[in-house]
Protein backbone atom coordinates (compact mmCIF):
# COMPACT_ATOMS: atom_id res chain seq x y z
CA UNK A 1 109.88 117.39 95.63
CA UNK A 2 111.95 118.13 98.72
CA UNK A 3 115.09 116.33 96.78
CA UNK A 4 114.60 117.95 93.70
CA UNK A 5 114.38 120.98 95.88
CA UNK A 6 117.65 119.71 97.78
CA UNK A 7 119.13 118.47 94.68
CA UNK A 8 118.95 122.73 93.33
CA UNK A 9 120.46 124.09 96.41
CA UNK A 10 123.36 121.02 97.39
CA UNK A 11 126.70 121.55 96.76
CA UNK A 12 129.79 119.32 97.43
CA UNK A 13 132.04 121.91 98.12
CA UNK A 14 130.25 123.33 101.17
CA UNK A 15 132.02 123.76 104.24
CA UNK A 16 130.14 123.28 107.59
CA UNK A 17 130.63 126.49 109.62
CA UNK A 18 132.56 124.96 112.53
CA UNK A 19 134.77 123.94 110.11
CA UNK A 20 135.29 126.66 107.56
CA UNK A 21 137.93 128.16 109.77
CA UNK A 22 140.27 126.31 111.82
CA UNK A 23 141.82 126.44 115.57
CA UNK A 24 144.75 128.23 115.74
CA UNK A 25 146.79 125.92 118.84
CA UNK A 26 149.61 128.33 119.49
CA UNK A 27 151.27 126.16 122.29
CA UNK A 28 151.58 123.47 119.87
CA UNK A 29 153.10 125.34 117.41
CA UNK A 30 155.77 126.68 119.93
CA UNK A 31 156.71 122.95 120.61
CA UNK A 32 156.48 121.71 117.12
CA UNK A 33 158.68 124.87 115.88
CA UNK A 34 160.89 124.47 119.19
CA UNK A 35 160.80 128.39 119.50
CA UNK A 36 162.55 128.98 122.93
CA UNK A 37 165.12 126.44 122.23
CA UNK A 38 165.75 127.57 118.95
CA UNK A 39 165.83 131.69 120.47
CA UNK A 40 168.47 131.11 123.16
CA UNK A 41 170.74 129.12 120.46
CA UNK A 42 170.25 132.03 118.27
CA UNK A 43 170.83 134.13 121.07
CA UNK A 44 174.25 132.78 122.09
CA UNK A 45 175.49 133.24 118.66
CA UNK A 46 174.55 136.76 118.27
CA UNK A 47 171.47 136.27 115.82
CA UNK A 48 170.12 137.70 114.26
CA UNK A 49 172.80 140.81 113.86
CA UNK A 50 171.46 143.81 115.92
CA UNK A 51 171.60 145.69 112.29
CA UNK A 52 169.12 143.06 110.93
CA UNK A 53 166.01 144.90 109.61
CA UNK A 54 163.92 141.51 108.39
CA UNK A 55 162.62 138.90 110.17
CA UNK A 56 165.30 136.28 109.79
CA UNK A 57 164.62 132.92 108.79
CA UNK A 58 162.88 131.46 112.51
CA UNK A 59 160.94 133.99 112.39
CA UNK A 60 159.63 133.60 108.63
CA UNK A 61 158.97 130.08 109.46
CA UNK A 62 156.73 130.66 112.65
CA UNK A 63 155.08 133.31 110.41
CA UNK A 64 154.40 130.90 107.21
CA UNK A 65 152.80 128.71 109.74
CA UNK A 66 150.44 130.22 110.66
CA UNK A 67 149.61 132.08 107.00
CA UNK A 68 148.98 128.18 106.47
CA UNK A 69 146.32 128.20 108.66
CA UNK A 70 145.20 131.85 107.47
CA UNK A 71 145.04 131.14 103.97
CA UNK A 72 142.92 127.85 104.70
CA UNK A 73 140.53 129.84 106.60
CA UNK A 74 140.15 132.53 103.96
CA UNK A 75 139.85 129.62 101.41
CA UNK A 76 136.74 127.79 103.01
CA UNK A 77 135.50 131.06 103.58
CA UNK A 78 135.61 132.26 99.90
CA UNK A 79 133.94 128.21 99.01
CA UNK A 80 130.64 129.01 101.16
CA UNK A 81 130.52 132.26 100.05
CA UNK A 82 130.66 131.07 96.65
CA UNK A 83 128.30 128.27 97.65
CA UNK A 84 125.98 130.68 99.44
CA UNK A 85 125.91 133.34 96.62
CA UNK A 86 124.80 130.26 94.04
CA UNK A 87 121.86 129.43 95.92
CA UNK A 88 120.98 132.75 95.51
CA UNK A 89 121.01 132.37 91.74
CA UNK A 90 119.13 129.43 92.43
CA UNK A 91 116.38 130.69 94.26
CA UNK A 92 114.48 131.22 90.41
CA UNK A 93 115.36 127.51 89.74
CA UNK A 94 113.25 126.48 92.90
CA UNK A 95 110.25 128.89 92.11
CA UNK A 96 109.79 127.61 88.56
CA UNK A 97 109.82 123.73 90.31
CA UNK A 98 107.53 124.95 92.87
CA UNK A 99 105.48 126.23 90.69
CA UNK A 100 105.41 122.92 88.40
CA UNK A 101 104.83 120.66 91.37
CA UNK A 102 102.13 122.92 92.97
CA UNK A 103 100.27 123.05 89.40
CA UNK A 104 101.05 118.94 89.40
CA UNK A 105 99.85 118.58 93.12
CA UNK A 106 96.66 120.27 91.70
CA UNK A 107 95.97 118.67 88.79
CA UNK A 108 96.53 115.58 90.73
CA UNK A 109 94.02 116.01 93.43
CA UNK A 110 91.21 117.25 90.61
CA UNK A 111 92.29 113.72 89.24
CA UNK A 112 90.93 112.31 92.31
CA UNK A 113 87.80 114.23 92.88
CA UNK A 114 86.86 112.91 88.63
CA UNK A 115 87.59 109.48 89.87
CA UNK A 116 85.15 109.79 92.68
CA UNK A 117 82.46 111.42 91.66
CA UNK A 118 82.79 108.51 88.91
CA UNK A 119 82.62 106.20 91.49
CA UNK A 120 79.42 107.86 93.23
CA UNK A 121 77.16 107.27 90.03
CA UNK A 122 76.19 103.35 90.77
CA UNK A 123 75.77 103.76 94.30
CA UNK A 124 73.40 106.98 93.60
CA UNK A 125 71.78 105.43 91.00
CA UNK A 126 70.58 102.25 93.90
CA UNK A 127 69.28 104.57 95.68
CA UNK A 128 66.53 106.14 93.09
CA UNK A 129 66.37 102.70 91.75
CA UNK A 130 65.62 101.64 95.21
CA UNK A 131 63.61 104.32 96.00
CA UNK A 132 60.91 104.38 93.08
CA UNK A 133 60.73 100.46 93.69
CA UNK A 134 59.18 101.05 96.85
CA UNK A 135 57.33 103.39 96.27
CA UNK A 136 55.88 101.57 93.15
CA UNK A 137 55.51 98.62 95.47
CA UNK A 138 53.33 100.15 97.75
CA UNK A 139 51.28 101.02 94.50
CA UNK A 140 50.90 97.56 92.91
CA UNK A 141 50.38 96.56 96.18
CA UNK A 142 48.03 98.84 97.58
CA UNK A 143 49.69 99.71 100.83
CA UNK A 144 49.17 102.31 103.10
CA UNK A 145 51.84 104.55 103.68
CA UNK A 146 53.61 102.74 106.87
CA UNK A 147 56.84 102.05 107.54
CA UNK A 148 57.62 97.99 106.84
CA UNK A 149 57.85 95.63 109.51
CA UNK A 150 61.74 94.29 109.70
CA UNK A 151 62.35 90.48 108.59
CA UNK A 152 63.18 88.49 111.42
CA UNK A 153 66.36 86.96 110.70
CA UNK A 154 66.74 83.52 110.07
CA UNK A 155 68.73 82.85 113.30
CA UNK A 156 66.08 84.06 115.31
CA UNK A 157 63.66 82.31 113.84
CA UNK A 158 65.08 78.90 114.19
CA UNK A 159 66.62 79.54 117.74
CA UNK A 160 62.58 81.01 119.10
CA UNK A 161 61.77 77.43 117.05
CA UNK A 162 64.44 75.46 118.97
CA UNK A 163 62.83 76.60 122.39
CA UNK A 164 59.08 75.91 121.51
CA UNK A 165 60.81 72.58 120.68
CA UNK A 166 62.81 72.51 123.63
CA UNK A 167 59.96 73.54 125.73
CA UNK A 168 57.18 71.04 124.01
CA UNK A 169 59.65 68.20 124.36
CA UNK A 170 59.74 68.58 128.18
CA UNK A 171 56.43 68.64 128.24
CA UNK A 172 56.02 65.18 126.29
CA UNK A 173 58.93 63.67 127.05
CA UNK A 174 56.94 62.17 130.18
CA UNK A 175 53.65 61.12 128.06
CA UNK A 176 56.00 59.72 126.26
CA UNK A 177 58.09 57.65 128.53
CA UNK A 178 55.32 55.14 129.17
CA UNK A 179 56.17 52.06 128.08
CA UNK A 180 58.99 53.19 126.05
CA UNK A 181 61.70 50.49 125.87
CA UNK A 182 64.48 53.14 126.93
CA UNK A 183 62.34 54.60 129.83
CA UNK A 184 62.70 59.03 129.79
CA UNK A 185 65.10 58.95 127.66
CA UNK A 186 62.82 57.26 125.03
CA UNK A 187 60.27 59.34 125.74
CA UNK A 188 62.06 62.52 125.31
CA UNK A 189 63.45 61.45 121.92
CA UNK A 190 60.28 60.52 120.86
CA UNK A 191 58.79 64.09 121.84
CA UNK A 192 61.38 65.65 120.83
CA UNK A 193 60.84 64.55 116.78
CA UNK A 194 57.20 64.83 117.15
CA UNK A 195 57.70 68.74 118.49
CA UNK A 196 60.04 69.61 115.10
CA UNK A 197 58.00 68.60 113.01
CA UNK A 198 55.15 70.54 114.70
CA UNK A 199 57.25 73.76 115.17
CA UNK A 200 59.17 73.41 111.68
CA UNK A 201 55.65 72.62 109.72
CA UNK A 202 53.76 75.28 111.44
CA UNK A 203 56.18 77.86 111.02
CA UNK A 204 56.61 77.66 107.68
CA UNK A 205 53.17 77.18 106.82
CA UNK A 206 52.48 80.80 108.72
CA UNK A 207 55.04 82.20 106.31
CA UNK A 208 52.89 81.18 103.66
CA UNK A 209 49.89 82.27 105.31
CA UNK A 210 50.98 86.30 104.91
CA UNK A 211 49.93 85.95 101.54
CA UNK A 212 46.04 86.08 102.56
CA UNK A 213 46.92 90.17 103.11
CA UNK A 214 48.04 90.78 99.02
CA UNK A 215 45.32 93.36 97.83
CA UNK A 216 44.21 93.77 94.52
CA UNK A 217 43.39 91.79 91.05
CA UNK A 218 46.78 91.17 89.92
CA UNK A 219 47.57 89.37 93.67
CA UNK A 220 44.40 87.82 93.10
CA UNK A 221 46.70 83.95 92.70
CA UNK A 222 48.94 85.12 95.52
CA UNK A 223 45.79 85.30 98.03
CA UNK A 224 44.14 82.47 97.14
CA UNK A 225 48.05 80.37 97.99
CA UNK A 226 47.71 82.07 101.23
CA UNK A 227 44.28 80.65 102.01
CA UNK A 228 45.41 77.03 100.98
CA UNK A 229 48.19 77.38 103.69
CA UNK A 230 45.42 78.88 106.07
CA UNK A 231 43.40 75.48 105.62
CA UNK A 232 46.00 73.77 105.07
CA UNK A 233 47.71 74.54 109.03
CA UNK A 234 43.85 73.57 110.42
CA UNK A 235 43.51 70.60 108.83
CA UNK A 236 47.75 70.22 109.83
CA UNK A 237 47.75 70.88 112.99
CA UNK A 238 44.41 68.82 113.73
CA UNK A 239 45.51 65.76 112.05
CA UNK A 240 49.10 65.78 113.57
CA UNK A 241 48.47 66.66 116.80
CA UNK A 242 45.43 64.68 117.35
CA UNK A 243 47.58 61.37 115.53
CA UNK A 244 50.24 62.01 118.21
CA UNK A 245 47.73 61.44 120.72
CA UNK A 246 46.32 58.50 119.11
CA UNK A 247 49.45 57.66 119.16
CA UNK A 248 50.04 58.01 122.45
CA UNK A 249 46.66 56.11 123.49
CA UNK A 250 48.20 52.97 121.07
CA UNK A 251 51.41 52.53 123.27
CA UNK A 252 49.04 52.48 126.56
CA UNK A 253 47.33 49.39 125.17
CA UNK A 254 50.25 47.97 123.41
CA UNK A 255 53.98 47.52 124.30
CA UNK A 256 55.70 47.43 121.01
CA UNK A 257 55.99 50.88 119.44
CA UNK A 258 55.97 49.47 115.99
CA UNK A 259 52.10 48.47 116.22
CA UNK A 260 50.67 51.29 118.38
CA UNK A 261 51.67 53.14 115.13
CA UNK A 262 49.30 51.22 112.76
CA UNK A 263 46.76 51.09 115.83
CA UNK A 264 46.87 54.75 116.13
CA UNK A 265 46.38 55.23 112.54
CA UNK A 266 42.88 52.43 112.70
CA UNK A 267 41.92 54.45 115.73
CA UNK A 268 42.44 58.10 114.03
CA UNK A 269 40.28 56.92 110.98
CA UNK A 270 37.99 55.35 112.48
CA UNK A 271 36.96 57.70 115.83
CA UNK A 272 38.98 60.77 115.68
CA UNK A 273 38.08 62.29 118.44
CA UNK A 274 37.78 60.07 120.62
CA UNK A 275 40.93 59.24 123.17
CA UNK A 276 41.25 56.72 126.38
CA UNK A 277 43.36 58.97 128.51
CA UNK A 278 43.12 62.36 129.92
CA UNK A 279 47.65 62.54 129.36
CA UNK A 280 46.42 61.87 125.41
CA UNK A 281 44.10 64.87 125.57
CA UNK A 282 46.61 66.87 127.40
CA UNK A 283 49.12 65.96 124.96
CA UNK A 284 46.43 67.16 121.77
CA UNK A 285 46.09 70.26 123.58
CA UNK A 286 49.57 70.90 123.94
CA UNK A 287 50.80 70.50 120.54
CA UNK A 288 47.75 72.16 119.14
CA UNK A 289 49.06 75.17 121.48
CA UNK A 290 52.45 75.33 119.87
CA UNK A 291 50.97 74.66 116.79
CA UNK A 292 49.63 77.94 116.42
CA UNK A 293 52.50 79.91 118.68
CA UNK A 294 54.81 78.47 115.77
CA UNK A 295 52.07 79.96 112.83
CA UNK A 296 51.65 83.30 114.73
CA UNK A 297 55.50 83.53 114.99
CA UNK A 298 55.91 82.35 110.93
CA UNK A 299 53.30 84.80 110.11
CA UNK A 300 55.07 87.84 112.51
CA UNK A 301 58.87 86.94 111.15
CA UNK A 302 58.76 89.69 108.51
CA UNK A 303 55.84 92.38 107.32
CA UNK A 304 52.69 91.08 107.14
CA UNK A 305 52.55 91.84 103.15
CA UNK A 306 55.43 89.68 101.83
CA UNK A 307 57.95 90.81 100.18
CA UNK A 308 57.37 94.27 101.39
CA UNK A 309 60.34 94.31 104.05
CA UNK A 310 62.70 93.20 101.36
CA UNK A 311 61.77 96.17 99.14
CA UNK A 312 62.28 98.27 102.13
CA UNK A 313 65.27 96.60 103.43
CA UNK A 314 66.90 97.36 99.72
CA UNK A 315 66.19 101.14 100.52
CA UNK A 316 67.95 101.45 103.63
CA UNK A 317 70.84 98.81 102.69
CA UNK A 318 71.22 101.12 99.59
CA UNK A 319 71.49 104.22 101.85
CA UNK A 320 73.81 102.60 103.88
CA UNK A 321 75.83 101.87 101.05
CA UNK A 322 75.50 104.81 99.69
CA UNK A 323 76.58 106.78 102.78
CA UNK A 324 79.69 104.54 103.22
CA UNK A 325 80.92 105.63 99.80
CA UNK A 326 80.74 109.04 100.42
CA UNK A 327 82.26 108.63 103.65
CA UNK A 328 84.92 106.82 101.53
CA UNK A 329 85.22 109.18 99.11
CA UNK A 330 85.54 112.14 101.84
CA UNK A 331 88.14 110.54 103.78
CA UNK A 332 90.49 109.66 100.62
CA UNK A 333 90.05 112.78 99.10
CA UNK A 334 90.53 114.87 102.62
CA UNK A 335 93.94 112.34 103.24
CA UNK A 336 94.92 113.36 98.98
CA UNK A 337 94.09 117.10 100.20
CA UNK A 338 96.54 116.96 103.22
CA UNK A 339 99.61 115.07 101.19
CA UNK A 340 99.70 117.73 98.57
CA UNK A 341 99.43 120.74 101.06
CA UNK A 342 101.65 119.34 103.20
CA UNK A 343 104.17 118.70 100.46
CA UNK A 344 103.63 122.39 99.12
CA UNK A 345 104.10 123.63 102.58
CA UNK A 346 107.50 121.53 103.06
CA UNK A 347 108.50 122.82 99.41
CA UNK A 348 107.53 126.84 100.11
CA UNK A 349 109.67 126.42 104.16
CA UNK A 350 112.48 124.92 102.20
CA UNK A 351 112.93 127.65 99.87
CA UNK A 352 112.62 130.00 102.32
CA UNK A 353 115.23 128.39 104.47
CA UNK A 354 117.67 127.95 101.43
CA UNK A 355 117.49 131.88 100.82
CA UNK A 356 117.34 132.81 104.41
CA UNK A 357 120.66 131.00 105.28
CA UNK A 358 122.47 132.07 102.21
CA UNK A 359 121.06 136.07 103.08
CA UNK A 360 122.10 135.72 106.84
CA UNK A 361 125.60 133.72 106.15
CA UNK A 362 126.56 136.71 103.09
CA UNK A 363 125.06 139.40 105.01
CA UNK A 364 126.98 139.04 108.40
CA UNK A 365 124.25 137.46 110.21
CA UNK A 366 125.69 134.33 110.84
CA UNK A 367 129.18 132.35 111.50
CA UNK A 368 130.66 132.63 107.82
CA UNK A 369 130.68 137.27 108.03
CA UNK A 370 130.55 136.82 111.94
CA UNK A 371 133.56 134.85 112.41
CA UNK A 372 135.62 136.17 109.64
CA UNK A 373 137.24 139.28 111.65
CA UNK A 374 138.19 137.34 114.85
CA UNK A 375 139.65 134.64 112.85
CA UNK A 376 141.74 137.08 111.15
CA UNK A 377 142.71 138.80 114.44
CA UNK A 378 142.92 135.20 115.60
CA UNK A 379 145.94 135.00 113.43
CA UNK A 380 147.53 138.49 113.76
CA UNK A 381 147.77 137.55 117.65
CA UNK A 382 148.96 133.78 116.76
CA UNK A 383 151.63 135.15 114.54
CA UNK A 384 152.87 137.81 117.13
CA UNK A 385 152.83 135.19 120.26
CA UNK A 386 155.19 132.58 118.00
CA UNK A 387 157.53 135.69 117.30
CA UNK A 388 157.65 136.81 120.99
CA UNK A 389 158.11 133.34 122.13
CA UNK A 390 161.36 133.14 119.78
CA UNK A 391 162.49 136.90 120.35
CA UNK A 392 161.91 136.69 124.19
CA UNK A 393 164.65 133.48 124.41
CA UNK A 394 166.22 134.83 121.90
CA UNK A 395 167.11 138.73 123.89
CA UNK A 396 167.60 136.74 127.35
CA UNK A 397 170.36 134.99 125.72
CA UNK A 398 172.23 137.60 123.65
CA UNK A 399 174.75 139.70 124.67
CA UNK A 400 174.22 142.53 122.47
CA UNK A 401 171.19 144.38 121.58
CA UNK A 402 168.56 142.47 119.84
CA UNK A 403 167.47 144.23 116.13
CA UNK A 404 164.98 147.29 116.65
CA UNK A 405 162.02 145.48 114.97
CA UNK A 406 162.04 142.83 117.58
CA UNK A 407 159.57 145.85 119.34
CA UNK A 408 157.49 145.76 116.27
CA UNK A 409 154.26 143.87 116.25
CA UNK A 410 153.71 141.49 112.91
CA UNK A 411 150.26 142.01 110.92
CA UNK A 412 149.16 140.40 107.65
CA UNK A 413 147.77 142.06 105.23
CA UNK A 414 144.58 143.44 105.00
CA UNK A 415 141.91 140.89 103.65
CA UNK A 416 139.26 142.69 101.59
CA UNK A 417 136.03 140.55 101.72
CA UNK A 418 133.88 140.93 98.33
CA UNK A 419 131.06 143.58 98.49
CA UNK A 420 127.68 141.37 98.17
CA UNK A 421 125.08 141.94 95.81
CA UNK A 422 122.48 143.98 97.48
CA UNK A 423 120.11 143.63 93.87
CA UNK A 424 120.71 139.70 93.82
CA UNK A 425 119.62 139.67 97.09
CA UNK A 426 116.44 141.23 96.87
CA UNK A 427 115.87 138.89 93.89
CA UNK A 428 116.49 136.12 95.72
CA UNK A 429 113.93 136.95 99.10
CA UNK A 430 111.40 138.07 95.93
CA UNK A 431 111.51 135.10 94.76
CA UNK A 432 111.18 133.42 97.78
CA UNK A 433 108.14 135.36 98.36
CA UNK A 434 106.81 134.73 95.76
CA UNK A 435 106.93 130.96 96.28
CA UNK A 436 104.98 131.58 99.71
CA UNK A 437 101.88 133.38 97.88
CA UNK A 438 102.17 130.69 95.36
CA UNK A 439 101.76 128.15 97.94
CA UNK A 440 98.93 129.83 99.59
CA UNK A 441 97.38 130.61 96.75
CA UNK A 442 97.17 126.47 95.59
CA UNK A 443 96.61 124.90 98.62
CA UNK A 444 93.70 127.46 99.01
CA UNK A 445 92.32 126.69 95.24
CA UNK A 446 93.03 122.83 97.04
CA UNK A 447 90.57 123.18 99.64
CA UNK A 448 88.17 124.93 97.61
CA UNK A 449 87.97 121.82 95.09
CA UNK A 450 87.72 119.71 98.00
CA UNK A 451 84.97 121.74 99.40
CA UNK A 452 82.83 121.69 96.49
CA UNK A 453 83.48 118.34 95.85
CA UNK A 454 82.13 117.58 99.52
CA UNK A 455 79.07 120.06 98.28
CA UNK A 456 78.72 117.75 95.47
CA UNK A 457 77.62 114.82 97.18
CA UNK A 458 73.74 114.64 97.07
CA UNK A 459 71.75 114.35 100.24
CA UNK A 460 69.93 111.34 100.31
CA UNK A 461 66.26 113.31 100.28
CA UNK A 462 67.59 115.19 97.28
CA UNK A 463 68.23 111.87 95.42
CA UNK A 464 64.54 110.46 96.49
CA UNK A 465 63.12 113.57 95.51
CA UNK A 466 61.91 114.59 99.07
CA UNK A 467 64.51 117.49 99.92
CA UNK A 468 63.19 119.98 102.46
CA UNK A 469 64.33 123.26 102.51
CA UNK A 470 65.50 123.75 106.17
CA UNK A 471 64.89 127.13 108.34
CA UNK A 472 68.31 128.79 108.59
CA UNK A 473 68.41 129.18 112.57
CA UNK A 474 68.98 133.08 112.65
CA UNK A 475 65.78 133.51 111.78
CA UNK A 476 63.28 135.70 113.52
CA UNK A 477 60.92 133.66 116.13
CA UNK A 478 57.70 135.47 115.24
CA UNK A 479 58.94 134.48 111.56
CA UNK A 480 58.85 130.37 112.33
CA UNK A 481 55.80 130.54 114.51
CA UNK A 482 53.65 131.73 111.31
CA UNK A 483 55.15 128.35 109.16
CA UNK A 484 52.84 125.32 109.48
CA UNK A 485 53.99 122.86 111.15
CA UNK A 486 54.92 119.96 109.03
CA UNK A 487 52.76 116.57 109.48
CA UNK A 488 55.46 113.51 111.54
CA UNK A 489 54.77 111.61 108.35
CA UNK A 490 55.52 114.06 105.82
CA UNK A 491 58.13 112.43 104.18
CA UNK A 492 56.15 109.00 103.52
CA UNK A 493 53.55 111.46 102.06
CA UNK A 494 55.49 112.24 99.64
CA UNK A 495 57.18 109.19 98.65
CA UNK A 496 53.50 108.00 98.13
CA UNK A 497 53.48 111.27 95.56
């Protein structure tokens, strides 16, 4: 809008002030016009006649000069004033386009605010969505009202896995060594597999295990799967652990690997538990031991009522989500907000600059009145120097009397600058004032829109249906102490509601 603006009030023929009128060098004008020379020639030959009444034809010449430079002057000066006195007419031109873009900038920014309360209906809608989910949840279900346990993630679990393995490997890796072909190194590798597929087994079987805590008819399948993964980890870890250390009893008795595996399988049929070596017991013991750390940390890596911390997890992922948007929305709109009142602002100081300059430079108050009546003296004095350099060489050279109006001082005429237009001036700062209200006036209707379209925005408790009216903090102390004060859980009462 600022070129439009600049577009209204340009004009080619403007002259810059320092320019409008120009130096007046009367030494180089004496040199160029060769006064003194010129005088004492005229001088020896008597002219001009002592009769003469009229400057004679020197003189006119040093005159016309600087008239030149006089009538250049007056020139620019009449082509600002012009220029000036347009922008004044101009001044209605620039209201009307203010006007436009401030109903524009407007329009455009309740553009935005549609757009984005548009763009708030999905996220709003996860929320409630989310919301009575949960809360239905806990009704299927039959929970209490308690916040849910959050999931482990998945790199936690398998890194707390990778140390129990870590950990039960060292441990082995020694009862394992024993006749191993590649000595500790063997024997680690060896306890090393055995230990993942103790941890890995045990861990997921205690994931499955959560499901002995569904309540209700309905769950009535999903209990009895988390019983057969209950009996299913005893009779697990048992059998694997207590095979290991048959295992490990085989390759005391035999040196080739390959048969203490069928050997430990004979001896696991056919006497359990019974083993030849305390390190075999030792080694049961062990792996029973992270046997059930690895259950106890399946059964512990999210709520103990599954699927309960992924219904919760939606809630608070769709309150995040639904937080960034408005956060989103906020900033956009508050960055649209600034733009237009900044260009408004830009728009209303332009105009105002436009008519101030052109009031100031036709009103006196600047160089194009200020400078007009030196100038003009400027060249009065200009014109009488050249003429009293020529008249001075001239008399010193004569031998008569020089003509009487030699003692006469030169003067152009009088220059009779145009009255302005007091009436076109008040027009023009009216209408420059009345761009400034108009400005005000939009970029406050701008910040009102953008207020209640902040105010818009639901609070998240409003959207669950759980708003609480808040005490406004002027109020009286006797008046709070008589409210009851409201249960720590009151807001999981009433999502239960």
């Amino acid at each position: 809008m600022i070129n439009k603006l600049s577009e209204i009030f340009r004009s080619d023929e403007f002259i810059s002030s320092s320019a409008v009128f120009p130096n007046i060098n009367k030494e180089r004008l004496v040199k160029e016009l060769d006064l003194e020379a010129v005088g004492r020639q005229r001088g020896l030959e008597g002219q001009p006649e002592t009769a003469s009444k009229q400057l004679d034809h020197v003189e006119l010449k040093a005159v016309s000069r600087v008239e030149e430079l006089r009538r250049k002057g007056l020139e620019n000066f009449e082509t600002n004033r012009r220029v000036y006195s347009e922008r004044l007419n101009n001044a209605v031109s620039a209201r009307m386009l203010v006007e436009t873009e401030a109903n524009d900038a407007k329009a455009r920014f309740a553009e935005e605010v549609t757009k984005w309360r548009a763009l708030m209906v999905t996220p709003r809608e996860r929320v409630q969505e989310a919301y009575r989910w949960r809360t239905r949840f806990r009704e299927i279900n039959q929970l209490d009202l308690r916040p849910a346990k959050p999931a482990t993630g998945w790199g936690n679990i398998i890194g707390l896995a990778l140390v129990m393995i870590l950990l039960e490997s060292a441990g082995n890796a020694y009862l394992f060594s024993q006749n191993n072909p590649l000595g500790i190194l063997g024997g680690l590798i060896a306890a090393f597999l055995v230990s993942f597929g103790n941890v890995s087994m045990s861990t997921i079987m205690g994931m499955g295990v959560r499901y002995v805590n569904v309540k209700g008819f309905r769950n009535l399948i999903k209990k009895l799967f988390g019983l057969l993964f209950a009996i299913a980890w005893v009779l697990f870890a048992i059998g694997y652990n207590a095979a290991v250390a048959h295992f490990r009893d085989a390759v005391e008795t035999t040196l080739e690997w390959r048969e203490a595996g069928e050997i430990a399988i004979q001896t696991l049929v056919s006497n359990p538990i019974s083993l030849n070596t305390m390190e075999s017991y030792v080694l049961f013991l062990l792996g029973f031991f992270i046997s059930i750390v690895s259950l106890l940390k399946g059964y512990h890596s999210s709520d103990p009522h599954p699927g309960y911390s992924k219904v919760a997890r939606d809630v608070i992922e769709a309150r995040d989500e639904y937080i960034d948007h408005i956060e989103e929305s906020i900033e956009t709109l508050a960055q649209h907000r600034d733009e237009a009142v900044e260009a408004l602002h830009e728009a209303r100081d332009e105009v105002e600059r436009q008519v101030r300059d052109s009031v100031d430079a036709l009103y006196g108050q600047k160089a194009l009145n200020s400078n007009l009546s030196p100038f003009l003296a400027q060249c009065n004095i200009a014109a009488n120097y050249l003429l009293s350099v020529y008249r001075d060489a001239n008399k010193a050279a004569r031998e008569d009397e020089p003509p009487a109006y030699f003692q006469e001082e030169f003067a152009f005429e009088e220059f009779a600058s145009p009255v302005a237009d007091d009436d076109r001036r008040a027009r023009a700062e009216e209408q420059a004032r009345d761009v400034s209200n108009m400005v005000e006036a939009s970029v406050k209707e701008i910040f009102d829109v953008f207020h209640h379209a902040v105010q818009d925005h639901y609070e998240i408790d409003e959207l669950e249906g759980n708003y609480v009216e808040r005490v406004k903090k002027h109020a009286p102390v006797a008046s709070l102490k008589t409210k009851p004060e409201q249960p720590t859980d009151d807001v999981d009462q009433k999502e239960g509601s």
